[in-house]
Protein backbone atom coordinates (compact mmCIF):
# COMPACT_ATOMS: atom_id res chain seq x y z
CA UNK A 1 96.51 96.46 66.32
CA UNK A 2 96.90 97.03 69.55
CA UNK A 3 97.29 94.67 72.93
CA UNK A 4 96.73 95.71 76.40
CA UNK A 5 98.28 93.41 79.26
CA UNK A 6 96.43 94.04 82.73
CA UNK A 7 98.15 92.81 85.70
CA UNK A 8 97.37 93.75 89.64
CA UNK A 9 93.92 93.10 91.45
CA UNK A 10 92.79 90.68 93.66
CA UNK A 11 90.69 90.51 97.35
CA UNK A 12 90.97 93.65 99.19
CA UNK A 13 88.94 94.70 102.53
CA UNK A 14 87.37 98.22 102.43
CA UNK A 15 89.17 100.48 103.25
CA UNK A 16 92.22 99.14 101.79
CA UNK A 17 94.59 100.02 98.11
CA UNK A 18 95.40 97.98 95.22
CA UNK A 19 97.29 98.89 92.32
CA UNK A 20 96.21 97.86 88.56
CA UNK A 21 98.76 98.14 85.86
CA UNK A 22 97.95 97.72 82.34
CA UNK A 23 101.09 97.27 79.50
CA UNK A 24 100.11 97.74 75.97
CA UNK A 25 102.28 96.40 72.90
CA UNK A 26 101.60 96.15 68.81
CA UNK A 27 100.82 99.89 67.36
CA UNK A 28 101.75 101.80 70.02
CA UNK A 29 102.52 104.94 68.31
CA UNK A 30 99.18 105.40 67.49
CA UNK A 31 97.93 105.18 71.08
CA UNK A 32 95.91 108.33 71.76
CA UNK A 33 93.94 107.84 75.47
CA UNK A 34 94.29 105.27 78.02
CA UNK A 35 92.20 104.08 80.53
CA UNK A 36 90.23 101.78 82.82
CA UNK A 37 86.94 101.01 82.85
CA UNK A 38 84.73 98.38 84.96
CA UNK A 39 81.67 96.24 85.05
CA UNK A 40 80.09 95.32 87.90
CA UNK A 41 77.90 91.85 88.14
CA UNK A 42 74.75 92.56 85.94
CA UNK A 43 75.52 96.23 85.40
CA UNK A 44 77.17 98.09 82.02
CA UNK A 45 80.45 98.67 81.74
CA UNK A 46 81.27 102.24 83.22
CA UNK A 47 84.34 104.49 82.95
CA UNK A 48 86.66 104.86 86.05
CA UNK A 49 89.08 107.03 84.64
CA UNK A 50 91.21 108.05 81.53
CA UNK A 51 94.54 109.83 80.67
CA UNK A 52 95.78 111.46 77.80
CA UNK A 53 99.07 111.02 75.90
CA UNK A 54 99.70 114.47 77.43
CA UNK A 55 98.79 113.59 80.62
CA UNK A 56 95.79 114.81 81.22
CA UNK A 57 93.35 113.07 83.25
CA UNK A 58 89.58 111.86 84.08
CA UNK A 59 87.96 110.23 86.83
CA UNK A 60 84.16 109.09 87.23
CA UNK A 61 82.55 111.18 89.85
CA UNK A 62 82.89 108.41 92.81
CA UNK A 63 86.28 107.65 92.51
CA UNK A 64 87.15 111.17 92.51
CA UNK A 65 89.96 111.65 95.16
CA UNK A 66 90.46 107.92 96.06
CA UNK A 67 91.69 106.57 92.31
CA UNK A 68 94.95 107.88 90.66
CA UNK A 69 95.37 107.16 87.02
CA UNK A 70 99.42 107.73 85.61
CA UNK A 71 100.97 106.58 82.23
CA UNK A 72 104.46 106.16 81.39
CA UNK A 73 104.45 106.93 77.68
CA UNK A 74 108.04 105.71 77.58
CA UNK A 75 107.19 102.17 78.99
CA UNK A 76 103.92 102.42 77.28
CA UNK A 77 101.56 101.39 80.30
CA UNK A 78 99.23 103.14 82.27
CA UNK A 79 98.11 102.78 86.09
CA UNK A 80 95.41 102.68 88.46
CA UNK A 81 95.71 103.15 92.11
CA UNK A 82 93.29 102.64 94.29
CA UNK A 83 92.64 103.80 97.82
CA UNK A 84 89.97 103.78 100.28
CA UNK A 85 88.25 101.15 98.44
CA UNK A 86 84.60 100.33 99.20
CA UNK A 87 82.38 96.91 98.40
CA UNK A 88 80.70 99.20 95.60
CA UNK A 89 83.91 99.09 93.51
CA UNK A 90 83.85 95.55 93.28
CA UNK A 91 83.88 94.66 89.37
CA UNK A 92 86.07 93.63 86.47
CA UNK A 93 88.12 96.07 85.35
CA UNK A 94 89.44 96.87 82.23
CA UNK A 95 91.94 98.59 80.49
CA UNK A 96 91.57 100.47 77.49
CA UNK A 97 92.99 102.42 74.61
CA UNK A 98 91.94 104.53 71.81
CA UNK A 99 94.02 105.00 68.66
CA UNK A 100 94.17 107.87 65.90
CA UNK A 101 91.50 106.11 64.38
CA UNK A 102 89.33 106.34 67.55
CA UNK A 103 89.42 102.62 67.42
CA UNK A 104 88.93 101.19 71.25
CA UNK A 105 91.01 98.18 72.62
CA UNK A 106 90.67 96.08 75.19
CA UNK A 107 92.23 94.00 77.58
CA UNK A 108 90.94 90.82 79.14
CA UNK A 109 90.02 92.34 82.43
CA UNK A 110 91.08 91.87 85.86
CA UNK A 111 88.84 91.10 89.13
CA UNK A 112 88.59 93.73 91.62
CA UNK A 113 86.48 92.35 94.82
CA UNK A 114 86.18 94.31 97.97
CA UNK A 115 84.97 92.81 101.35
CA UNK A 116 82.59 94.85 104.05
C-alpha cells in the first residue's frame, strides 16, 4: 500500500506560479512512476504530467513549457511547478503513483483555481 500526501495550491491570478508537492509513504520501494493528474468541473480526469524513477519525464501537450515536474527519490516526493498559469488550468489536482504491480494510487487532491 501506498499513500500520497499533496500539499501546495490555492487562488492564483493568471499569469501567476504555484507549486504542488506531493509526499508518498507505506511501500515505497515499489514506487515505479509519479505524477499529477487533474479534473476540471464536469470534465474526466486528464494527465498533466509524469516522471519516472529515473527521471524521465511527461507533460500533456498544454502545459508543455509552463509545468515542471521533479522527484526526489531520496525524500520520496515528487513536484509540480507551475508558471504562467491560465483560468483553463483551474481543477483538482492529483497526485499519483504506479507500483511494480502497475497498481495506481491516489491522493486526495488539491484545488488549483485561477482568476482572469
Amino acid at each position: 500500500q501506498v499513500q500520497l500526501v499533496e500539499s501546495g495550491g490555492g487562488l492564483v491570478q493568471a499569469g501567476g506560479s504555484l507549486r504542488l508537492s506531493c509526499a508518498a509513504y507505506g511501500s515505497i520501494f515499489s514506487i515505479n512512476a509519479m505524477g499529477w493528474y487533474r479534473q476540471a468541473p464536469g470534465k474526466q480526469r486528464e494527465l498533466v504530467a509524469t516522471i519516472t524513477s529515473g527521471g524521465t519525464a511527461n507533460y500533456e501537450a498544454s502545459v508543455k513549457g509552463r509545468f515542471t515536474i521533479s522527484r526526489d527519490n531520496a525524500k520520496n516526493t515528487v513536484t509540480l511547478r507551475m508558471n504562467s498559469l491560465k483560468p483553463e488550468d483551474t481543477a483538482v489536482y492529483y497526485c499519483a503513483a504506479d507500483d511494480s504491480a502497475y497498481v495506481r494510487y491516489w491522493g486526495q487532491g488539491t484545488q488549483v483555481t485561477v482568476s482572469s
